[in-house]
N, C-alpha and C. Protein backbone atom coordinates (compact mmCIF):
# COMPACT_ATOMS: atom_id res chain seq x y z
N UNK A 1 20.78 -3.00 33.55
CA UNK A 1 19.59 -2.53 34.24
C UNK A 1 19.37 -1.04 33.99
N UNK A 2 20.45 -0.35 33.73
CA UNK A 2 20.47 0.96 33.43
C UNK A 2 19.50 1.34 32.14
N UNK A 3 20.17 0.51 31.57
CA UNK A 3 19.42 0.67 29.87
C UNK A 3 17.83 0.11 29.91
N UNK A 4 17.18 -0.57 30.51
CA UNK A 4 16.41 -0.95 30.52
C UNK A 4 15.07 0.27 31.48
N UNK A 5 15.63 0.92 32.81
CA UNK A 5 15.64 1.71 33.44
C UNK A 5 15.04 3.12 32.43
N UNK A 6 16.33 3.38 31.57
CA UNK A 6 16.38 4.72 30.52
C UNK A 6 15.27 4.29 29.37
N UNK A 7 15.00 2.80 28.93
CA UNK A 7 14.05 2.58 28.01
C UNK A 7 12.31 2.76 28.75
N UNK A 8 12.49 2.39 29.88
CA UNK A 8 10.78 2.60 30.45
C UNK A 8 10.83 4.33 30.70
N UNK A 9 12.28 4.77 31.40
CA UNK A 9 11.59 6.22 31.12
C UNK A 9 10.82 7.01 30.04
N UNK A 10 11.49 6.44 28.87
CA UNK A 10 11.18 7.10 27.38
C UNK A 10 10.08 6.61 27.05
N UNK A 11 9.73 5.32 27.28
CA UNK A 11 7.90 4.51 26.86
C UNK A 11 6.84 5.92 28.07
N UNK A 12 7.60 5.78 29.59
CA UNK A 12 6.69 7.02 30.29
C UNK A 12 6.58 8.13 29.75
N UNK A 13 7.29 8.79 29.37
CA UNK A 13 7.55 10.31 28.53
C UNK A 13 6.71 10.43 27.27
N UNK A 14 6.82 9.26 26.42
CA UNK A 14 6.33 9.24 25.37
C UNK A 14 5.14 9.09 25.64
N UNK A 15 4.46 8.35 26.46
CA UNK A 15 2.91 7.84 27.02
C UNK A 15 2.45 9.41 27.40
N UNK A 16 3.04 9.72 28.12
CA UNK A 16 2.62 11.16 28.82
C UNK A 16 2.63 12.23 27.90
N UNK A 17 3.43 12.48 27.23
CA UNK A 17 3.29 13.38 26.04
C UNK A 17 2.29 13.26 25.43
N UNK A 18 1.98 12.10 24.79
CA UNK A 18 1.23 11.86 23.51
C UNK A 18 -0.73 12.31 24.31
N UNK A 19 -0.43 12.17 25.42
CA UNK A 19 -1.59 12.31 26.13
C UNK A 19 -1.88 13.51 26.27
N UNK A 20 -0.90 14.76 26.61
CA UNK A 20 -1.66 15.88 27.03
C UNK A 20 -1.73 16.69 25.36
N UNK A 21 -2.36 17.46 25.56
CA UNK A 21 -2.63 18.93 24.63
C UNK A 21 -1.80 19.23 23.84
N UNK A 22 -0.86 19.15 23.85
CA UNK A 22 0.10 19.57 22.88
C UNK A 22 0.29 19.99 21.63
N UNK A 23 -0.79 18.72 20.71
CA UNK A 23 -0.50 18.85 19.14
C UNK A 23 -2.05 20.48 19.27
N UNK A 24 -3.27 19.89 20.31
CA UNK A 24 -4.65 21.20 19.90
C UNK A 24 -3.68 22.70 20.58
N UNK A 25 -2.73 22.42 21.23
CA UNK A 25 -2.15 24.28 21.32
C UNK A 25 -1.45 24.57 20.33
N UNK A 26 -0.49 23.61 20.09
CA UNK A 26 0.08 23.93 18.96
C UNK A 26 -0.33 24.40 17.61
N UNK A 27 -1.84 23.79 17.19
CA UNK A 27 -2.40 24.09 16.31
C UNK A 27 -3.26 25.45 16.54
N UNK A 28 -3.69 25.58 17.75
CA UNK A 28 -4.39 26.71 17.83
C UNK A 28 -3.25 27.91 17.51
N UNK A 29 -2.09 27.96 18.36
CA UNK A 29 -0.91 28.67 18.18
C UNK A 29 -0.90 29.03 17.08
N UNK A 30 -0.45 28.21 16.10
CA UNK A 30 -0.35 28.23 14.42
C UNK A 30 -1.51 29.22 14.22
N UNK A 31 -2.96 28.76 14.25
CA UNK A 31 -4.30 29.46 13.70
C UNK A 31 -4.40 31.18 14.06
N UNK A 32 -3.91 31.55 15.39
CA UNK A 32 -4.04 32.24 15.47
C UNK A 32 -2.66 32.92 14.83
N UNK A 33 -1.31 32.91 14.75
CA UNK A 33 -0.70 33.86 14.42
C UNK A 33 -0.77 33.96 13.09
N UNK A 34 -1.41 32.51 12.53
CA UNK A 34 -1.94 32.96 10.39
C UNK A 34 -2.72 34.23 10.73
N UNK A 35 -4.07 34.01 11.45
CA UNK A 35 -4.92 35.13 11.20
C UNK A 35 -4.24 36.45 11.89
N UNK A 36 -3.37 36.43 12.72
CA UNK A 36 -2.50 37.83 12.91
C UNK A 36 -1.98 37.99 11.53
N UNK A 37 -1.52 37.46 11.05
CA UNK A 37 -0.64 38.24 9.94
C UNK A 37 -1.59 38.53 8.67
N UNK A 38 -2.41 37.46 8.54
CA UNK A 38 -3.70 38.10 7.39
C UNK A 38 -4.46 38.95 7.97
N UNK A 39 -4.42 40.05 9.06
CA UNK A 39 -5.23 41.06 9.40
C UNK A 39 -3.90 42.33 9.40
N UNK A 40 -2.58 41.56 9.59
CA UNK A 40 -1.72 42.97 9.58
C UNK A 40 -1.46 43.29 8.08
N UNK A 41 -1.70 42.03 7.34
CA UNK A 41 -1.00 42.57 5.67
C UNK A 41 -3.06 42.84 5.22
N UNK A 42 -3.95 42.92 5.39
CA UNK A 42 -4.96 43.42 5.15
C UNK A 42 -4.98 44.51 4.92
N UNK A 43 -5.52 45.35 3.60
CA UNK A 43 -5.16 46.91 3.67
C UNK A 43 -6.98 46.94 3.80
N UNK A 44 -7.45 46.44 3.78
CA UNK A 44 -8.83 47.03 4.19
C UNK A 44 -9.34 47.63 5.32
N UNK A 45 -8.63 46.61 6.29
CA UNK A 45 -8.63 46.64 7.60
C UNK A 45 -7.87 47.91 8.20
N UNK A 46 -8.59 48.93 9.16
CA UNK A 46 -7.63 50.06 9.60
C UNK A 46 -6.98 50.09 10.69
N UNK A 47 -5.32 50.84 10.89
CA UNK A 47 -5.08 50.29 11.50
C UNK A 47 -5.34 50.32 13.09
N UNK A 48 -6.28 51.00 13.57
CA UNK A 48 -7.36 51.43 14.75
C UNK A 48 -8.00 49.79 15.29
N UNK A 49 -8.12 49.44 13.97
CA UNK A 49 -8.58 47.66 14.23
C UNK A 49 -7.67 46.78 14.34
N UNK A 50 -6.71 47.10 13.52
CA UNK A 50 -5.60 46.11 13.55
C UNK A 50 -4.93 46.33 14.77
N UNK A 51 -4.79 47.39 15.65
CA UNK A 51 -4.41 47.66 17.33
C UNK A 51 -4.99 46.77 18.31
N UNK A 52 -6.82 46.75 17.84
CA UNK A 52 -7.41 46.13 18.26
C UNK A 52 -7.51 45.05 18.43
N UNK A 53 -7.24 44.27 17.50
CA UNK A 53 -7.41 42.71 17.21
C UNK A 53 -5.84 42.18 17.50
N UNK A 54 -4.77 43.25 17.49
CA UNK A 54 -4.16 42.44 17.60
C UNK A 54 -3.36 41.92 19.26
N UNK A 55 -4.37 42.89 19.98
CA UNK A 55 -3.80 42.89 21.46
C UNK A 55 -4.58 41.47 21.45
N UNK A 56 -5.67 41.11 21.10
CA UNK A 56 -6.38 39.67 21.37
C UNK A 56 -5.81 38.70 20.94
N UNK A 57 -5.03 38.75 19.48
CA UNK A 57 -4.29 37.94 19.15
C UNK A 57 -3.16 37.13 20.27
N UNK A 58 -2.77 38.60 20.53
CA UNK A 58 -1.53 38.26 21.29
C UNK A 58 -1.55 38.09 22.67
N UNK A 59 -2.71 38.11 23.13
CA UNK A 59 -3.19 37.53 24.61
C UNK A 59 -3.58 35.72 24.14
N UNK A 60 -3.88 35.55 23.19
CA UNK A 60 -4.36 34.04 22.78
C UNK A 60 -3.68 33.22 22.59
N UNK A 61 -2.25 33.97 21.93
CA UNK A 61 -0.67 33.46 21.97
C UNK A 61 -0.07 33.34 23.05
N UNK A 62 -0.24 34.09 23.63
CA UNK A 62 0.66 34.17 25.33
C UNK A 62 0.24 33.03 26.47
N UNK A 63 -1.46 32.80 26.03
CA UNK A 63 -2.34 31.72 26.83
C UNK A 63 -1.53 30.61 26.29
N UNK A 64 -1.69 30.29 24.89
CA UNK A 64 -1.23 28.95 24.42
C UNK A 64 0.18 28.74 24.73
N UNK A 65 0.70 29.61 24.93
CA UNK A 65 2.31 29.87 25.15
C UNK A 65 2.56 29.02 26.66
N UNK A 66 1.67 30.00 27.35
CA UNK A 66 1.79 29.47 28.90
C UNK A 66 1.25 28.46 29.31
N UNK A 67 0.19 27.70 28.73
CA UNK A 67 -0.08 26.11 28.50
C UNK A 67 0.50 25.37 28.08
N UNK A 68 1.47 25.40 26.72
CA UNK A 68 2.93 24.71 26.35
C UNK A 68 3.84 24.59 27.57
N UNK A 69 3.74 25.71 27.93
CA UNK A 69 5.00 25.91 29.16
C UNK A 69 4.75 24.59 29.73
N UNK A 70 3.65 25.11 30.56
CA UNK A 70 2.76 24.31 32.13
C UNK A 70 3.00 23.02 31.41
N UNK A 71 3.07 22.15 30.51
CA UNK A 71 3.04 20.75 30.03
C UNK A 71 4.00 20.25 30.05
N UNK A 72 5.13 21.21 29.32
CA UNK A 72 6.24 20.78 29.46
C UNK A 72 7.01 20.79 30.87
N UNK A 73 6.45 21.37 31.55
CA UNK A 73 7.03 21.66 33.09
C UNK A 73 6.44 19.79 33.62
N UNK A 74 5.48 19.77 33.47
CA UNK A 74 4.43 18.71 33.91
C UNK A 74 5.43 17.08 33.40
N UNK A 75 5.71 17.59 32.22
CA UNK A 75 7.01 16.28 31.23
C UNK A 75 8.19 16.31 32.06
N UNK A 76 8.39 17.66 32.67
CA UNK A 76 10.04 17.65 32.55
C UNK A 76 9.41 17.29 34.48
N UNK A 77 8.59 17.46 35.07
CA UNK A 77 8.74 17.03 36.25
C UNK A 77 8.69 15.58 36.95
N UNK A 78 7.73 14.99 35.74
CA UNK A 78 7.42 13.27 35.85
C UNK A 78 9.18 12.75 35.73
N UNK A 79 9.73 13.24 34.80
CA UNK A 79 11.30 12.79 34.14
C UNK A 79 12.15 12.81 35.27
N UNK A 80 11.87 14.15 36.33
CA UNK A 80 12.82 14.55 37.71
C UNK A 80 12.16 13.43 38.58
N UNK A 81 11.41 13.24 38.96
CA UNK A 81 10.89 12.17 39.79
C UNK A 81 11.17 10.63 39.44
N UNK A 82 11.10 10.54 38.27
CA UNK A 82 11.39 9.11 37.92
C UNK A 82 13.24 8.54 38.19
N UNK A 83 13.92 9.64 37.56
CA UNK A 83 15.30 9.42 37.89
C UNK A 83 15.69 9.81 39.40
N UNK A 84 15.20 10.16 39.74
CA UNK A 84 15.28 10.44 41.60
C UNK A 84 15.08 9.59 42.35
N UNK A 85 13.91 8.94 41.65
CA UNK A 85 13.60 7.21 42.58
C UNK A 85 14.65 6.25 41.61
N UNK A 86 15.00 6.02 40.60
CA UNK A 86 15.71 5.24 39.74
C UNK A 86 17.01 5.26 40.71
N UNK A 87 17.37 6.47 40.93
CA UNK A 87 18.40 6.85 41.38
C UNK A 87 18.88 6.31 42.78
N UNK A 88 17.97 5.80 43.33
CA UNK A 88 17.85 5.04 44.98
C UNK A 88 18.71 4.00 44.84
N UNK A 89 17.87 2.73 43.75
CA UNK A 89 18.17 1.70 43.60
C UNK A 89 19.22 1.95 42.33
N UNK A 90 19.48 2.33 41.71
CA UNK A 90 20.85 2.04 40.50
C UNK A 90 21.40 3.39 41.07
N UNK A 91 22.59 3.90 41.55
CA UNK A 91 22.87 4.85 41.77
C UNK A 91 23.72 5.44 40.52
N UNK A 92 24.14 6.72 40.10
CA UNK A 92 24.58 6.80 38.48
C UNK A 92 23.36 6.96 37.41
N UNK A 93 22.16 6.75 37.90
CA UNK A 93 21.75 6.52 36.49
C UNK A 93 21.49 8.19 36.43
N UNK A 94 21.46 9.19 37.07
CA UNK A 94 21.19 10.54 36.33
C UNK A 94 22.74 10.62 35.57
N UNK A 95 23.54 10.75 36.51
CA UNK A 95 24.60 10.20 35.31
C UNK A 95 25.11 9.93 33.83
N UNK A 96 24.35 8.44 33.74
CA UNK A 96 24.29 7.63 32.93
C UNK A 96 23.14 8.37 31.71
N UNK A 97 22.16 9.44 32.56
CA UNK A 97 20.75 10.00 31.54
C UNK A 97 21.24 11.20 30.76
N UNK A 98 22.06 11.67 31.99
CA UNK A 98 22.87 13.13 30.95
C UNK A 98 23.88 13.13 30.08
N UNK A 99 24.54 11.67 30.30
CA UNK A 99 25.46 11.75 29.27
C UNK A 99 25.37 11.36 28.14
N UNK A 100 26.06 11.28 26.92
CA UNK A 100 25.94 10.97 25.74
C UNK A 100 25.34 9.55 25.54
N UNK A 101 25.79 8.61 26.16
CA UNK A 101 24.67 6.90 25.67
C UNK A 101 23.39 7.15 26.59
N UNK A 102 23.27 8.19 27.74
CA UNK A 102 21.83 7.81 27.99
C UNK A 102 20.79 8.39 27.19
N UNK A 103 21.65 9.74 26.68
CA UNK A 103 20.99 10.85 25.21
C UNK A 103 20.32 9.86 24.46
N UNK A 104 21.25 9.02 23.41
CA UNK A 104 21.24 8.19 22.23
C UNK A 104 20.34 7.21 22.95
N UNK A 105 20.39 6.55 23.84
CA UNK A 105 19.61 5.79 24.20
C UNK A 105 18.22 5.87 24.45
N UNK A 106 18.35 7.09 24.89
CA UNK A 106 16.76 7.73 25.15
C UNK A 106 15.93 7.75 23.82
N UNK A 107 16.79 8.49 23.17
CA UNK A 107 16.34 8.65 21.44
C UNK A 107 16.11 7.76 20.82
N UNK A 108 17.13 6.69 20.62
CA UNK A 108 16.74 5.54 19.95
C UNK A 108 15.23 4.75 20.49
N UNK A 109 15.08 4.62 22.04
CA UNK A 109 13.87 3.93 22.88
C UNK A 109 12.69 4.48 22.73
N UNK A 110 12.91 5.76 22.78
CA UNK A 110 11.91 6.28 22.54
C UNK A 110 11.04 6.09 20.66
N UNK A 111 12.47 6.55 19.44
CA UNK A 111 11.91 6.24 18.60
C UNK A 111 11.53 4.93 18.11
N UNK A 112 11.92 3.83 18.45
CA UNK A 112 11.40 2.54 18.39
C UNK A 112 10.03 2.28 19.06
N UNK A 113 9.69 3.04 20.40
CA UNK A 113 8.28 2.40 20.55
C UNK A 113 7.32 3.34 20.24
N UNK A 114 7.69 4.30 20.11
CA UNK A 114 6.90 5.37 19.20
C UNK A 114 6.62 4.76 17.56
N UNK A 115 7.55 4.37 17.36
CA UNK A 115 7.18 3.67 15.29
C UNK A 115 6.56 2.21 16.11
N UNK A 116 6.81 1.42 17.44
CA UNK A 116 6.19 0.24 16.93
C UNK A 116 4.46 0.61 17.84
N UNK A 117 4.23 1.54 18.22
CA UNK A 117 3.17 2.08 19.08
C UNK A 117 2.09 2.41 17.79
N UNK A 118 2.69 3.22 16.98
CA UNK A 118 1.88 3.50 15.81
C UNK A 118 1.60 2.37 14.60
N UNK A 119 2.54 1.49 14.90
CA UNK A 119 2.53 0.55 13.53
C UNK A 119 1.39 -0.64 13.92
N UNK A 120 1.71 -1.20 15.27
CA UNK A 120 1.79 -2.60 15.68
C UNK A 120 -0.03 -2.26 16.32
N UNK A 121 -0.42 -1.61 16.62
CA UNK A 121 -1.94 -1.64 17.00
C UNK A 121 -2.59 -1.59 15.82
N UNK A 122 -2.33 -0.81 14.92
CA UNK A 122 -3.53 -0.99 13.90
C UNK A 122 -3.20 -2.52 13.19
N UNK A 123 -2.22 -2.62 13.01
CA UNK A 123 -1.87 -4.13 12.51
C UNK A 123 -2.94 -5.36 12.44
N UNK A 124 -2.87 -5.06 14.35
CA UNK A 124 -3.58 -6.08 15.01
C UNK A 124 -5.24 -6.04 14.92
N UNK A 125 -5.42 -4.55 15.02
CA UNK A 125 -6.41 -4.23 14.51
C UNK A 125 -7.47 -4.90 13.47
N UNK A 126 -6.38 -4.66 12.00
CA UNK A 126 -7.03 -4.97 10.75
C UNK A 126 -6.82 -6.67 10.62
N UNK A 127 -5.85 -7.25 11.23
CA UNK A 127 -5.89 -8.87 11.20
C UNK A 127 -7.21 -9.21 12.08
N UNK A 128 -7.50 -8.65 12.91
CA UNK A 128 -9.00 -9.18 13.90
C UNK A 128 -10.25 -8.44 12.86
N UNK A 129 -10.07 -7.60 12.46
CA UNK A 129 -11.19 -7.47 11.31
C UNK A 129 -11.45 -8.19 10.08
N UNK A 130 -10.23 -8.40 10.04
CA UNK A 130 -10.41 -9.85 8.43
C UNK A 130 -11.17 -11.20 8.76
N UNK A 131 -10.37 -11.21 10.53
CA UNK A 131 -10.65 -12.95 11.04
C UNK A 131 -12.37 -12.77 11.26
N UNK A 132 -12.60 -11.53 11.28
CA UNK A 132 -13.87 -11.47 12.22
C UNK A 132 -15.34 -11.43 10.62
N UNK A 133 -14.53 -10.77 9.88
CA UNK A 133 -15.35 -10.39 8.77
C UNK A 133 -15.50 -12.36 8.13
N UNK A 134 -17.08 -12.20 7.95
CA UNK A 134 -17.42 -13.88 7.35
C UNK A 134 -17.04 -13.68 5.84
N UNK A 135 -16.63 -12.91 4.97
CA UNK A 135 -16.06 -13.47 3.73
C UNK A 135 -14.93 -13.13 3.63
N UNK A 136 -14.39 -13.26 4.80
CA UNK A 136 -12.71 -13.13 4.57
C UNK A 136 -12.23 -11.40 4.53
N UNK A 137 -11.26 -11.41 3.92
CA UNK A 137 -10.45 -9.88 4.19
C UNK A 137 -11.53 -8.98 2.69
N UNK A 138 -11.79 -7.80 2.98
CA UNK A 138 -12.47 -6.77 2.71
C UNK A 138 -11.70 -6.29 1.13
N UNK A 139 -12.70 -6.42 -0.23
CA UNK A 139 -12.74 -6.00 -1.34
C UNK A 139 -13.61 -4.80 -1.08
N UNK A 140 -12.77 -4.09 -2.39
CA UNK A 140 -12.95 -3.27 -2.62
C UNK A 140 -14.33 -3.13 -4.11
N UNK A 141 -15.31 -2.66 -3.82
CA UNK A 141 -15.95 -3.05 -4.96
C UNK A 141 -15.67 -1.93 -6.01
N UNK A 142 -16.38 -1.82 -7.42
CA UNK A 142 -15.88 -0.74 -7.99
C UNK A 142 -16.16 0.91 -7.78
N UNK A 143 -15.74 1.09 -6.34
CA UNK A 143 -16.08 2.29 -6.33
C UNK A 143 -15.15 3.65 -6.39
């Protein structure tokens, strides 16, 4: 029951992750510290501007920074609540989460419905588009 327990946590975690913001801060993150560094190695640019631009930079970083935070706080608090009530009825299982098989276990559960989350919907997907399409599954003409 434990293992089964540690596998719905990781389907919740993973559900919840994949949902908030994460990958658009991360990318904004990225965008902005490229264009910090192509305005500090800029010799056109003086460096009166480059003072300038780069206090904005780094207020835009600090935002995305502190929105990563707040999410992961938001992940890591659903995770405290779930093993707290888990914890009522199986007693051990924080236990059982910090130690080495609930680690591996987590990891493995998680990466299994994460590869069959991504695989197994479009699957189903493109088999209901073949059944649905009247000449059968979709050629490619010569284009």
């Amino acid at each position: 029951m434990t293992w089964l327990a540690a596998a719905l946590l990781c389907i919740l975690v993973v559900e919840v992750a994949l949902r908030l913001p994460f990958a658009s801060l991360l990318r904004r993150t990225a965008r902005t510290a490229t264009s910090a560094l192509w305005v500090l190695r800029a010799r056109h640019v003086s460096d009166h501007w480059k003072e300038k631009v780069m206090v904005a930079y780094s207020g835009r970083m600090f935002a995305c920074s502190l929105g990563l935070a707040l999410w992961l706080l938001v992940v890591a608090a659903i995770v405290i609540a779930f093993v707290l009530a888990v914890e009522f009825v199986l007693p051990g299982f924080s236990a059982f989460m910090t130690g080495w098989q609930g680690i591996v276990a987590s990891l493995v559960a998680a990466s299994v419905y994460l590869s069959l989350r991504k695989h197994l919907p479009h699957a189903r997907l493109q088999s209901a588009r073949q059944a649905a399409s009247p000449a059968g599954p979709a050629t490619r003409s010569g284009r």
